[in-house]
Protein backbone atom coordinates (compact mmCIF):
# COMPACT_ATOMS: atom_id res chain seq x y z
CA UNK A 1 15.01 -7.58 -7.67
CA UNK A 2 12.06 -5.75 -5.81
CA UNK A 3 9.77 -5.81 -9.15
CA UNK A 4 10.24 -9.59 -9.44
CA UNK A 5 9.57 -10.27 -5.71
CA UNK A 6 6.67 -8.05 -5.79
CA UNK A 7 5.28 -9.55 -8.95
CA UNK A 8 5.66 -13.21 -7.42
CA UNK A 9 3.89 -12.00 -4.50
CA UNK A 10 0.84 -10.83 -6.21
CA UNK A 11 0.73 -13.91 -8.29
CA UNK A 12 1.66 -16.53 -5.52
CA UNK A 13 -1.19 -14.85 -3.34
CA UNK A 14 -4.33 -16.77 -2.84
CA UNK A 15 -7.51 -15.30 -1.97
CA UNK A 16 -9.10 -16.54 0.84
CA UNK A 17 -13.07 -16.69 0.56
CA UNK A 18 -13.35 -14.90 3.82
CA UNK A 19 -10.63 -12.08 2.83
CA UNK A 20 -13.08 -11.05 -0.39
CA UNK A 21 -15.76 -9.89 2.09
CA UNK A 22 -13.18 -7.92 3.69
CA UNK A 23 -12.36 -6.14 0.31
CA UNK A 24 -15.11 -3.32 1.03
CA UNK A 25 -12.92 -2.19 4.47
CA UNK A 26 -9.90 -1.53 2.48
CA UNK A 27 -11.19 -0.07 -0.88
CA UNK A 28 -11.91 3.34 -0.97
CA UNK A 29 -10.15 7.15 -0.28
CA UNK A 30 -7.76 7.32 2.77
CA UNK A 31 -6.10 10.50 4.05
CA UNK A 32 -2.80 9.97 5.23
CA UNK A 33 -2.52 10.70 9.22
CA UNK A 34 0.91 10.24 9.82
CA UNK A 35 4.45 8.68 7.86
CA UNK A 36 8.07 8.44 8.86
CA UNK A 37 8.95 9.98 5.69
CA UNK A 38 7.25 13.68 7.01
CA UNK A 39 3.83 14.98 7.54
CA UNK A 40 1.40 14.79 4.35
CA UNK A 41 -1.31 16.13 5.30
CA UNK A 42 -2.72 16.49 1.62
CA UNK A 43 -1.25 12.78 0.98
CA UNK A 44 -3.94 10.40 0.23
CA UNK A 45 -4.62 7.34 -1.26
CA UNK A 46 -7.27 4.99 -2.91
CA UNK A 47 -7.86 1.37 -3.16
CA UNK A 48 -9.94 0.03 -5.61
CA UNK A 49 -11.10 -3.35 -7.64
CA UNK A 50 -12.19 -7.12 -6.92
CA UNK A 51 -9.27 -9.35 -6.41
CA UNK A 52 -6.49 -7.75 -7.54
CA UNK A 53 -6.87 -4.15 -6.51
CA UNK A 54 -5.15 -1.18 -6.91
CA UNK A 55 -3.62 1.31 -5.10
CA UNK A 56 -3.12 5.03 -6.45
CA UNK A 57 -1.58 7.68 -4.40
CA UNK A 58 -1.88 11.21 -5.15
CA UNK A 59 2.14 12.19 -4.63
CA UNK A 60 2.91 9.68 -7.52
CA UNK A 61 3.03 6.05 -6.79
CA UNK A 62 1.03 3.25 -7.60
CA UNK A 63 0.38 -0.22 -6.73
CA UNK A 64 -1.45 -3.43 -7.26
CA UNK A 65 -2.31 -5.50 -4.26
CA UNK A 66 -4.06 -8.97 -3.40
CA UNK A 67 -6.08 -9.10 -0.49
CA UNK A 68 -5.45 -11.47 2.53
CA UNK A 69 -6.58 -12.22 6.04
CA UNK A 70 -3.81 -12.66 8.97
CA UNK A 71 -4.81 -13.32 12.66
CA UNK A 72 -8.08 -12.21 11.80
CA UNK A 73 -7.67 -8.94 10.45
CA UNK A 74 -7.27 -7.69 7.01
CA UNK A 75 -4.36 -7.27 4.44
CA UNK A 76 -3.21 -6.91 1.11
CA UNK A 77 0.22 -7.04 0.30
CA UNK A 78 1.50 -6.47 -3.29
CA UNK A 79 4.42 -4.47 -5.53
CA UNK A 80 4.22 -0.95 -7.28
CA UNK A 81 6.37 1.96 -8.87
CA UNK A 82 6.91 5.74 -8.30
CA UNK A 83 6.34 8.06 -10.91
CA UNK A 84 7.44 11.49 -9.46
CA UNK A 85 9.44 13.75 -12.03
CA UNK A 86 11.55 15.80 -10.23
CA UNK A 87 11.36 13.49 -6.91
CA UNK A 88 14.40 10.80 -6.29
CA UNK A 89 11.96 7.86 -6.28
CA UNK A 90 10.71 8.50 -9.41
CA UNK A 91 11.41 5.18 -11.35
CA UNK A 92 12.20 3.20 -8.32
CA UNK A 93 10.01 0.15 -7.62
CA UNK A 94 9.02 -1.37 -4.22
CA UNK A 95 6.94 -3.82 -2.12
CA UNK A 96 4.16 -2.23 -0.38
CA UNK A 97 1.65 -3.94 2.57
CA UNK A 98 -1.05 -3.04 4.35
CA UNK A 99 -2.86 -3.86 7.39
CA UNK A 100 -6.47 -2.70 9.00
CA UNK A 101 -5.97 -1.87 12.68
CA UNK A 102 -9.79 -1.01 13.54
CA UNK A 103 -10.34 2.51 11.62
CA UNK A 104 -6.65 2.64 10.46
CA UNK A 105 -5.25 1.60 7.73
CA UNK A 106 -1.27 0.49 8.26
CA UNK A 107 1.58 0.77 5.26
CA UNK A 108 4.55 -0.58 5.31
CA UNK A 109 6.48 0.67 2.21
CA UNK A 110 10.03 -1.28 0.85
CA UNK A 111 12.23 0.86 -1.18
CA UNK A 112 15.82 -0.30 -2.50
CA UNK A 113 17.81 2.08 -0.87
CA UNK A 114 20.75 1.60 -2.92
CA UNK A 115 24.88 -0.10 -1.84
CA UNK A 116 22.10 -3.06 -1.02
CA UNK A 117 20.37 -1.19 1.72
CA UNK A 118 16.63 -1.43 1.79
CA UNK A 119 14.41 1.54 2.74
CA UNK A 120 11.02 1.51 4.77
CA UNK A 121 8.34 3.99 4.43
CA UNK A 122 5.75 3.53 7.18
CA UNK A 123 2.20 5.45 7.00
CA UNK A 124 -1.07 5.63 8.82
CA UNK A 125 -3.98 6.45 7.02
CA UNK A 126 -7.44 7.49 7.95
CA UNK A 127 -10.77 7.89 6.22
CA UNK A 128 -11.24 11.45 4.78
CA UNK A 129 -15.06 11.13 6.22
CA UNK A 130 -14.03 10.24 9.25
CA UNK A 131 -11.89 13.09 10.10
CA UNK A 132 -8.55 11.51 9.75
């Protein structure tokens, strides 16, 4: 259910011709600051690509995301999967989105939780250079 919503979302997306300028903010390394699922502090993650981009963390997810403006500011919203041997989200899939708060990067994380409950993993992440 999650990889079909996520898949729709990428694909419905448009790109608005002011969100591409906004692509440089998001792509790049980001160090994770803080995440109601426990402190990471080796956690990070990069965005990269035109358009469609793509999201790889370093504790075993990945993601593609489409880039977007709301109120302003930018986002990308988009669906991924975990691959994590040895981790219980390994396999699962989810809907991941992302908003730039000045320096900070927002996640918000959608998991199937399982008996129909849905899970959400929320993150803050900071660039590495900027002493997150």
């Amino acid at each position: 259910m999650l990889r079909g919503l996520a898949l729709m979302m990428v694909l419905a997306v448009a790109i608005p011709s002011g969100a591409r300028a906004q692509v440089e903010t998001l792509t790049g390394p980001w160090q994770q600051i803080s995440s109601n699922a426990g402190n990471c502090p080796t956690c990070q993650i990069t965005i990269d690509g035109i358009g469609a981009l793509r999201v790889t963390a370093n504790n075993g997810w990945t993601a593609t995301i489409v880039e977007r403006e709301r109120n302003g500011m930018p986002t990308a919203g988009g669906g991924g999967q975990w691959r994590a041997p040895n981790n219980p989200l390994d396999g699962k899939t989810f809907i991941v989105e992302f908003e730039l708060r000045g320096d900070r990067l927002h996640m918000t994380m959608t998991l199937d939780g399982g008996r129909g409950r849905l899970r959400f993993i929320e993150a803050v992440f900071g660039r590495p250079w900027l002493g997150s």
